[in-house]
PDB file of N, CA and C in Angstrom:
ATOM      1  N   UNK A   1      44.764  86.104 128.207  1.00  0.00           N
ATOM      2  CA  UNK A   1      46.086  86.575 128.564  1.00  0.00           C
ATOM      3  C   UNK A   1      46.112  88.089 128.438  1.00  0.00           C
ATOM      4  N   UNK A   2      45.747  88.689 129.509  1.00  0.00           N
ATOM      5  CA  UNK A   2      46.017  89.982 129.767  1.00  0.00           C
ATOM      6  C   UNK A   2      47.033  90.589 130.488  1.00  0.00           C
ATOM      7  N   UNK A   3      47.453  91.629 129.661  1.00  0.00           N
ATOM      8  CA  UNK A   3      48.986  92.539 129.693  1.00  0.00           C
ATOM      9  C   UNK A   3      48.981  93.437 131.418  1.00  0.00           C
ATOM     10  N   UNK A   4      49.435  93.215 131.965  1.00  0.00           N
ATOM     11  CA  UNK A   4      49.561  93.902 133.069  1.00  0.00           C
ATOM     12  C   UNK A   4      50.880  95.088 133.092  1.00  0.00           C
ATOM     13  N   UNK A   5      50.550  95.714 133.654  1.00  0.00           N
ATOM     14  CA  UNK A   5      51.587  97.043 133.792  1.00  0.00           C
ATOM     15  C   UNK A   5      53.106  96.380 134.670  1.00  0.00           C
ATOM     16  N   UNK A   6      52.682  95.018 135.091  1.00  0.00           N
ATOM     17  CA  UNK A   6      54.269  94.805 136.142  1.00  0.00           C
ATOM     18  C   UNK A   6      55.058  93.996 134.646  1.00  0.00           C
ATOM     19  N   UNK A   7      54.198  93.471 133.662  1.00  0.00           N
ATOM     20  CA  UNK A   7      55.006  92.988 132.564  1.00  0.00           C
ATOM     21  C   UNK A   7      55.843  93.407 131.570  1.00  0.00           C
ATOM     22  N   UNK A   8      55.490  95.343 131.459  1.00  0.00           N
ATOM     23  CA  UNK A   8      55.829  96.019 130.725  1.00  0.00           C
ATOM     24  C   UNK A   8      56.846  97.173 131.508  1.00  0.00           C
ATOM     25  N   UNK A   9      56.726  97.221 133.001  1.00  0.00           N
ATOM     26  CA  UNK A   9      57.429  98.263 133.824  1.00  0.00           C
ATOM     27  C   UNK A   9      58.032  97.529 135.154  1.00  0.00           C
ATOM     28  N   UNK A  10      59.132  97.552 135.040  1.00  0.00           N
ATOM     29  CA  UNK A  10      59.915  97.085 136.561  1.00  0.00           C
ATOM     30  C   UNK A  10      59.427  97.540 137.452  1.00  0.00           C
ATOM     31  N   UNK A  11      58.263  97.121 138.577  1.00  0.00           N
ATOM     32  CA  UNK A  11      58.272  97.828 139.794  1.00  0.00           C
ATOM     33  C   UNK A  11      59.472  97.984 140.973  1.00  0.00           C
ATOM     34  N   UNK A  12      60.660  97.757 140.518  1.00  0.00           N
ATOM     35  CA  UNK A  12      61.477  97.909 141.535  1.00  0.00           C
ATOM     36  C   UNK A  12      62.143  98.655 140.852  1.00  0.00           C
ATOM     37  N   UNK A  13      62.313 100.408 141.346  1.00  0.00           N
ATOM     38  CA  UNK A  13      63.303 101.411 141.369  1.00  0.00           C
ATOM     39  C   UNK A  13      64.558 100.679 141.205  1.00  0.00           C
ATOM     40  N   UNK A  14      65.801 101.468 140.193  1.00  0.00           N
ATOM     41  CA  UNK A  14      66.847 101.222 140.172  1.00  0.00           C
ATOM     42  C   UNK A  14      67.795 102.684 141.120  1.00  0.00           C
ATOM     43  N   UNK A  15      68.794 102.331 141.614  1.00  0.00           N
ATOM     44  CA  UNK A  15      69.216 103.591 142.464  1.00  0.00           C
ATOM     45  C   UNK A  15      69.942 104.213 140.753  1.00  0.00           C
ATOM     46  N   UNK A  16      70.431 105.420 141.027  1.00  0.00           N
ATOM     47  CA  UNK A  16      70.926 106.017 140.393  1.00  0.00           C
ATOM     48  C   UNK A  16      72.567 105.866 139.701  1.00  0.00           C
ATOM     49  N   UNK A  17      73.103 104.978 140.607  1.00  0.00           N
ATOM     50  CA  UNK A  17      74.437 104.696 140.919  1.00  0.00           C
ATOM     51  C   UNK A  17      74.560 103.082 139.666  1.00  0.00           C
ATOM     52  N   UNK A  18      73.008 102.274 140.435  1.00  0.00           N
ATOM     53  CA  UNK A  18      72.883 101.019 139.187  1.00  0.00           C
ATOM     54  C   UNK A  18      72.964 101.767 137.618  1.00  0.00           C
ATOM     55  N   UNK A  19      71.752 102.554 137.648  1.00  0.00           N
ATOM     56  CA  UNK A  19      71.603 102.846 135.928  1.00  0.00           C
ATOM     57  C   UNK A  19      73.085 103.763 135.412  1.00  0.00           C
ATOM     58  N   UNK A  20      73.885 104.419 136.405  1.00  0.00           N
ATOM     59  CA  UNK A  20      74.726 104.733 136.044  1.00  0.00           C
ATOM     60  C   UNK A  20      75.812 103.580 135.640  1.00  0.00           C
ATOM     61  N   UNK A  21      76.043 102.797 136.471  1.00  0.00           N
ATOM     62  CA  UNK A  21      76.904 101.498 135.784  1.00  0.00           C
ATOM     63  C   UNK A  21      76.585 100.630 134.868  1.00  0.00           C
ATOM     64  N   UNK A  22      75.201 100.980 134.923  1.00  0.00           N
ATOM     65  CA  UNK A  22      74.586  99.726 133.625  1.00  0.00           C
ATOM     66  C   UNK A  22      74.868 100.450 131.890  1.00  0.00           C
ATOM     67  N   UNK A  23      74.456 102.402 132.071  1.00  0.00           N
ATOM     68  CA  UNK A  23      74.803 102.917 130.918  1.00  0.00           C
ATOM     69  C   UNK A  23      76.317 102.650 130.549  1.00  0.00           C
ATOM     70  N   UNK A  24      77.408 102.885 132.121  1.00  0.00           N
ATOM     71  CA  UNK A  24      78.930 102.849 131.761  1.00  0.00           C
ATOM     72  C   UNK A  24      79.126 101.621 130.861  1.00  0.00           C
ATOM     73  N   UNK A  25      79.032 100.433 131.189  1.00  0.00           N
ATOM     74  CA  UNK A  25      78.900  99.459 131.062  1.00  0.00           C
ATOM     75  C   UNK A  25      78.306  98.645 129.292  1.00  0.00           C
ATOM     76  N   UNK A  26      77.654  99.589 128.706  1.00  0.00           N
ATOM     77  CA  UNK A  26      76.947  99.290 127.526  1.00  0.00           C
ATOM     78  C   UNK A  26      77.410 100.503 126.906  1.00  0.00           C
ATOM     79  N   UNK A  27      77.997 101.342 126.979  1.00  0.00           N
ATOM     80  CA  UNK A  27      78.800 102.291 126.399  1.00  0.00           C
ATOM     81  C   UNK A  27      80.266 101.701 126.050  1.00  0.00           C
ATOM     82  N   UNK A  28      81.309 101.455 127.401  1.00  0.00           N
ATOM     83  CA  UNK A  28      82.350 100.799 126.706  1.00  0.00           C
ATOM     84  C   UNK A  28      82.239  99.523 125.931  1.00  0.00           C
ATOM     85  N   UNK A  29      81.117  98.739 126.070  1.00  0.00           N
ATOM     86  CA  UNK A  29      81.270  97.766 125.476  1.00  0.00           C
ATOM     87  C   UNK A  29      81.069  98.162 123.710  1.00  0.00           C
ATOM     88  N   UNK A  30      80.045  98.937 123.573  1.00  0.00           N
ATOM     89  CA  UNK A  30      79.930  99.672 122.478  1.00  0.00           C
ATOM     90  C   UNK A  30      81.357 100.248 122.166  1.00  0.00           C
ATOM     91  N   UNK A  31      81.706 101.022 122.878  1.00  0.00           N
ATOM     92  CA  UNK A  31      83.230 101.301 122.308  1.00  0.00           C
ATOM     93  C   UNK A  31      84.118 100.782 121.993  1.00  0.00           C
ATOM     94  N   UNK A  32      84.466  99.412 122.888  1.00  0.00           N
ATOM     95  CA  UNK A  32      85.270  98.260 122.802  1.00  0.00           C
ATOM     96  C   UNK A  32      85.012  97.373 121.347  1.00  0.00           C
ATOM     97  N   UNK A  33      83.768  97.433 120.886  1.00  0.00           N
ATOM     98  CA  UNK A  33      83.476  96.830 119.570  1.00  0.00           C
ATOM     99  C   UNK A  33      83.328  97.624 118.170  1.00  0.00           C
ATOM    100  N   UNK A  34      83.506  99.152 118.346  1.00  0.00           N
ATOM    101  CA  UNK A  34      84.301 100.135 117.533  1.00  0.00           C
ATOM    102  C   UNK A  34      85.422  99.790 117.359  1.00  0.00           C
ATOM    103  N   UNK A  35      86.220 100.206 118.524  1.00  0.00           N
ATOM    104  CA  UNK A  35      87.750 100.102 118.512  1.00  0.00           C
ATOM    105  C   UNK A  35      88.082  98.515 118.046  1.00  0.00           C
ATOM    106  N   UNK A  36      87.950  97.490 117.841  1.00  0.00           N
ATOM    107  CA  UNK A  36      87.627  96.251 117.477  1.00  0.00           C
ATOM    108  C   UNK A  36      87.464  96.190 115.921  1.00  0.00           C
ATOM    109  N   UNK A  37      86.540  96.667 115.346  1.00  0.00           N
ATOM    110  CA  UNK A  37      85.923  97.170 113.715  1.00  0.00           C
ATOM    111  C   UNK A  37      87.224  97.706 113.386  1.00  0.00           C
ATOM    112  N   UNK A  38      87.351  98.932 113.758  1.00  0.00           N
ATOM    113  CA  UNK A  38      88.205 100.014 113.592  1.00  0.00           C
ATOM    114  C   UNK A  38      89.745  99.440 112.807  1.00  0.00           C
ATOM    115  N   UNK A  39      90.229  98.409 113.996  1.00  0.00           N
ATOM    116  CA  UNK A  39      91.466  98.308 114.023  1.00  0.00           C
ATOM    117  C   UNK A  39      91.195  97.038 113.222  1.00  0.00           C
ATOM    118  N   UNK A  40      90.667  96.267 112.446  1.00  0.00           N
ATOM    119  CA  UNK A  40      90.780  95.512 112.082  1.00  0.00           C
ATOM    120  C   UNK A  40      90.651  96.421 110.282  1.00  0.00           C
ATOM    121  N   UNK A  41      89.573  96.899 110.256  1.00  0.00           N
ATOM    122  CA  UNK A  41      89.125  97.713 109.097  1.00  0.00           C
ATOM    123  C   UNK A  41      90.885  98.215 108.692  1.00  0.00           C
ATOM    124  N   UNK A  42      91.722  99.100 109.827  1.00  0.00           N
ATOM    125  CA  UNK A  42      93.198  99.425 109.455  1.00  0.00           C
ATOM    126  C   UNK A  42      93.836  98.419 108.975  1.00  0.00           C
ATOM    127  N   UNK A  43      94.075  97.395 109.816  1.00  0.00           N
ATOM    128  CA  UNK A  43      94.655  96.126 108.844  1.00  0.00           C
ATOM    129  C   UNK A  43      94.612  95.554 107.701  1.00  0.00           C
ATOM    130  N   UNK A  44      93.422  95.672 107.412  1.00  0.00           N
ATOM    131  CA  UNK A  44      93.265  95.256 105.999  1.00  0.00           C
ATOM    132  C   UNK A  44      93.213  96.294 105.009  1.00  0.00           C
ATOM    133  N   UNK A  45      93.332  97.177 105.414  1.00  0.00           N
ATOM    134  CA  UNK A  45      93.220  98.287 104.349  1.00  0.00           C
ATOM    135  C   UNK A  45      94.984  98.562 104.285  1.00  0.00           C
ATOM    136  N   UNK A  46      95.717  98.237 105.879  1.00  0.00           N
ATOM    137  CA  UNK A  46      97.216  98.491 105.382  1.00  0.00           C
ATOM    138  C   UNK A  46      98.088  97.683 104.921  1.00  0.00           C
ATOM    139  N   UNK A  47      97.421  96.260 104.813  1.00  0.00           N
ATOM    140  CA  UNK A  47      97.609  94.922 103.571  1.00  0.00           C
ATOM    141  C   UNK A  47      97.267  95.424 102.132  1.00  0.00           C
ATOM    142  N   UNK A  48      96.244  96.083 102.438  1.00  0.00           N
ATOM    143  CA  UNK A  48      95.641  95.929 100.702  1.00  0.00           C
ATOM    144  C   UNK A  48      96.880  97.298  99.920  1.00  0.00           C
ATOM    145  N   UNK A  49      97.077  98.410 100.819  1.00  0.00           N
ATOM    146  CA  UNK A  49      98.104  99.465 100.514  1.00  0.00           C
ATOM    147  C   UNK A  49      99.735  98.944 100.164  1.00  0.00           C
ATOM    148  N   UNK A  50     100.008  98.213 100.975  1.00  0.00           N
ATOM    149  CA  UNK A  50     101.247  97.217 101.031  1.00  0.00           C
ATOM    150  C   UNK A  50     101.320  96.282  99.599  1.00  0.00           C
ATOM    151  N   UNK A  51     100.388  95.743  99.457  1.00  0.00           N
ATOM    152  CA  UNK A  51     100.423  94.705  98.082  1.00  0.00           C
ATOM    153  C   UNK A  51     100.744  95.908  96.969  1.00  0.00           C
ATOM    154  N   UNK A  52      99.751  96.481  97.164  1.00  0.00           N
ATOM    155  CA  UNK A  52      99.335  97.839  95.751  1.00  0.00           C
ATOM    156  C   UNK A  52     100.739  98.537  95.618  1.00  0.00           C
ATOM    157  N   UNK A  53     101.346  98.790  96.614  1.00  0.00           N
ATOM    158  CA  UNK A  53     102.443  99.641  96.662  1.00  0.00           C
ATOM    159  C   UNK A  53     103.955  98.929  95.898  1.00  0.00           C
ATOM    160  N   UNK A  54     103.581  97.298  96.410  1.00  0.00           N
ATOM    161  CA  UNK A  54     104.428  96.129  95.957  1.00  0.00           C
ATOM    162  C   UNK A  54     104.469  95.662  94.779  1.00  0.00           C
ATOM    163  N   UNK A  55     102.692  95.756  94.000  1.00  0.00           N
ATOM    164  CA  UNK A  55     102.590  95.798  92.570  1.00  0.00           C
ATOM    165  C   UNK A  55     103.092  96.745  91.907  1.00  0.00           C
ATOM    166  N   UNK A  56     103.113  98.383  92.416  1.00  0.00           N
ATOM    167  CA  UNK A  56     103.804  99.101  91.381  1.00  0.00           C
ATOM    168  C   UNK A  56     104.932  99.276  91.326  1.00  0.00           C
ATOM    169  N   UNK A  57     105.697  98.854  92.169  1.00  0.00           N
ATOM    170  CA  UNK A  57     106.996  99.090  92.452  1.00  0.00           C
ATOM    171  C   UNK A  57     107.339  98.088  90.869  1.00  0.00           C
ATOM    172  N   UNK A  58     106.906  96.706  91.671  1.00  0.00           N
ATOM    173  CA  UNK A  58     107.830  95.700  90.489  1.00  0.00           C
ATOM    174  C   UNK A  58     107.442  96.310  88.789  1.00  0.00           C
ATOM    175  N   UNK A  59     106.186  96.581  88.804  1.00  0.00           N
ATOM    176  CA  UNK A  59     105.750  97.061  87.243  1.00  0.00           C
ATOM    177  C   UNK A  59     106.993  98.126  86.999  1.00  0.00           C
ATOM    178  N   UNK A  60     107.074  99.823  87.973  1.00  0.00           N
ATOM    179  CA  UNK A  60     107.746 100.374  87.849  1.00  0.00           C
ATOM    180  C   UNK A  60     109.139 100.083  87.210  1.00  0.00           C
ATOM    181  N   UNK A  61     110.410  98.766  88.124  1.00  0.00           N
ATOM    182  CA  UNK A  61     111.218  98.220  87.829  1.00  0.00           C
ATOM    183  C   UNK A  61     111.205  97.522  86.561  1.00  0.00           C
ATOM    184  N   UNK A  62     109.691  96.735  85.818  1.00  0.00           N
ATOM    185  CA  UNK A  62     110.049  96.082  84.624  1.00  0.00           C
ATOM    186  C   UNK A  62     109.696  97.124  83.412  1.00  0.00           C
ATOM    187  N   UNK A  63     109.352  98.448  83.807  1.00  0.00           N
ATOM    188  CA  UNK A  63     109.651  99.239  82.650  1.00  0.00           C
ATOM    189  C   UNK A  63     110.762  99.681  82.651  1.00  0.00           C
ATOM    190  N   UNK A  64     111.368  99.685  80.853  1.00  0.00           N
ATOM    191  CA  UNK A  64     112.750 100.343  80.973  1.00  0.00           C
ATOM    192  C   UNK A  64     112.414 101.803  81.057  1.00  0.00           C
ATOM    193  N   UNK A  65     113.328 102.734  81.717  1.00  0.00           N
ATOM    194  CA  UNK A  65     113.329 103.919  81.084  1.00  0.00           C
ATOM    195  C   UNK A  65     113.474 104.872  80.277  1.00  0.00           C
ATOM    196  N   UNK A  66     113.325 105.448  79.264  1.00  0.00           N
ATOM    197  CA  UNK A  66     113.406 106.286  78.200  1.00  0.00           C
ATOM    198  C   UNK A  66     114.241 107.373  78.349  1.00  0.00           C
ATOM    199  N   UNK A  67     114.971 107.638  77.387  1.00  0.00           N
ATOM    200  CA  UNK A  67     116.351 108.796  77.302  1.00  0.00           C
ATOM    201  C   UNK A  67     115.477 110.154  77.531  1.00  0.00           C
ATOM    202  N   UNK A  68     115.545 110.906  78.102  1.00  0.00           N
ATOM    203  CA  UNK A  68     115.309 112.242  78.509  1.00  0.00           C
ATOM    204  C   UNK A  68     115.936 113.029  76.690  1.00  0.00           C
ATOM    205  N   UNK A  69     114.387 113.944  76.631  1.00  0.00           N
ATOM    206  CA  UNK A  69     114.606 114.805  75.412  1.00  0.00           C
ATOM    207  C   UNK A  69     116.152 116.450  75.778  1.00  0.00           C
ATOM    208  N   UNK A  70     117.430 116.245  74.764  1.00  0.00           N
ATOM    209  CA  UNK A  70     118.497 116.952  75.513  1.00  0.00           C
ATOM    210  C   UNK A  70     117.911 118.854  75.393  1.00  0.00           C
ATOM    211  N   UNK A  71     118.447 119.325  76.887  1.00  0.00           N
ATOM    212  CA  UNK A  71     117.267 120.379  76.905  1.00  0.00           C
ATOM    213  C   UNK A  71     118.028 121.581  76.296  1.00  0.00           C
ATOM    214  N   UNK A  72     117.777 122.172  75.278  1.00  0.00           N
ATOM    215  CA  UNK A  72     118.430 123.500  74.992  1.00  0.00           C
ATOM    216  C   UNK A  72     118.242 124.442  75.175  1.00  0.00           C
ATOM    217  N   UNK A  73     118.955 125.189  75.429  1.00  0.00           N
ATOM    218  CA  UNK A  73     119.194 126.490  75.584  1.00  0.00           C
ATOM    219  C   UNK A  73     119.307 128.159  75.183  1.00  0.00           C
TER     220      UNK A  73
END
């Protein structure tokens, strides 16, 4: 089993116009699965901010507050 050069190289030219749609093409999809990551990565990070924000609030509320020292003058 010997390697021939048609196994490793397309002998049929692509026009310029193909490899241009084939890069467009594998670029947005690449982008499309950023923007995908991205916006999901926001969601959960603006859940996890939301809870955190919800935990200190109530802690905040179950401390009482303390009398302010009276300021003189």
């Amino acid at each position: 089993m010997t390697a021939t050069k048609n196994e490793f190289f397309n002998p049929a030219k692509l026009s310029a116009r193909d490899k241009a749609a084939a890069t467009d093409s594998t670029a947005r999809a690449i982008i499309a699965a950023e923007t995908s990551q991205r916006q999901k990565k926001t969601e959960k990070l603006r859940l996890l901010r939301l809870e955190r924000e919800a935990a200190q609030s109530s802690d905040a509320s179950a401390r009482p507050k303390g009398r302010k020292a009276p300021v003189s003058h």
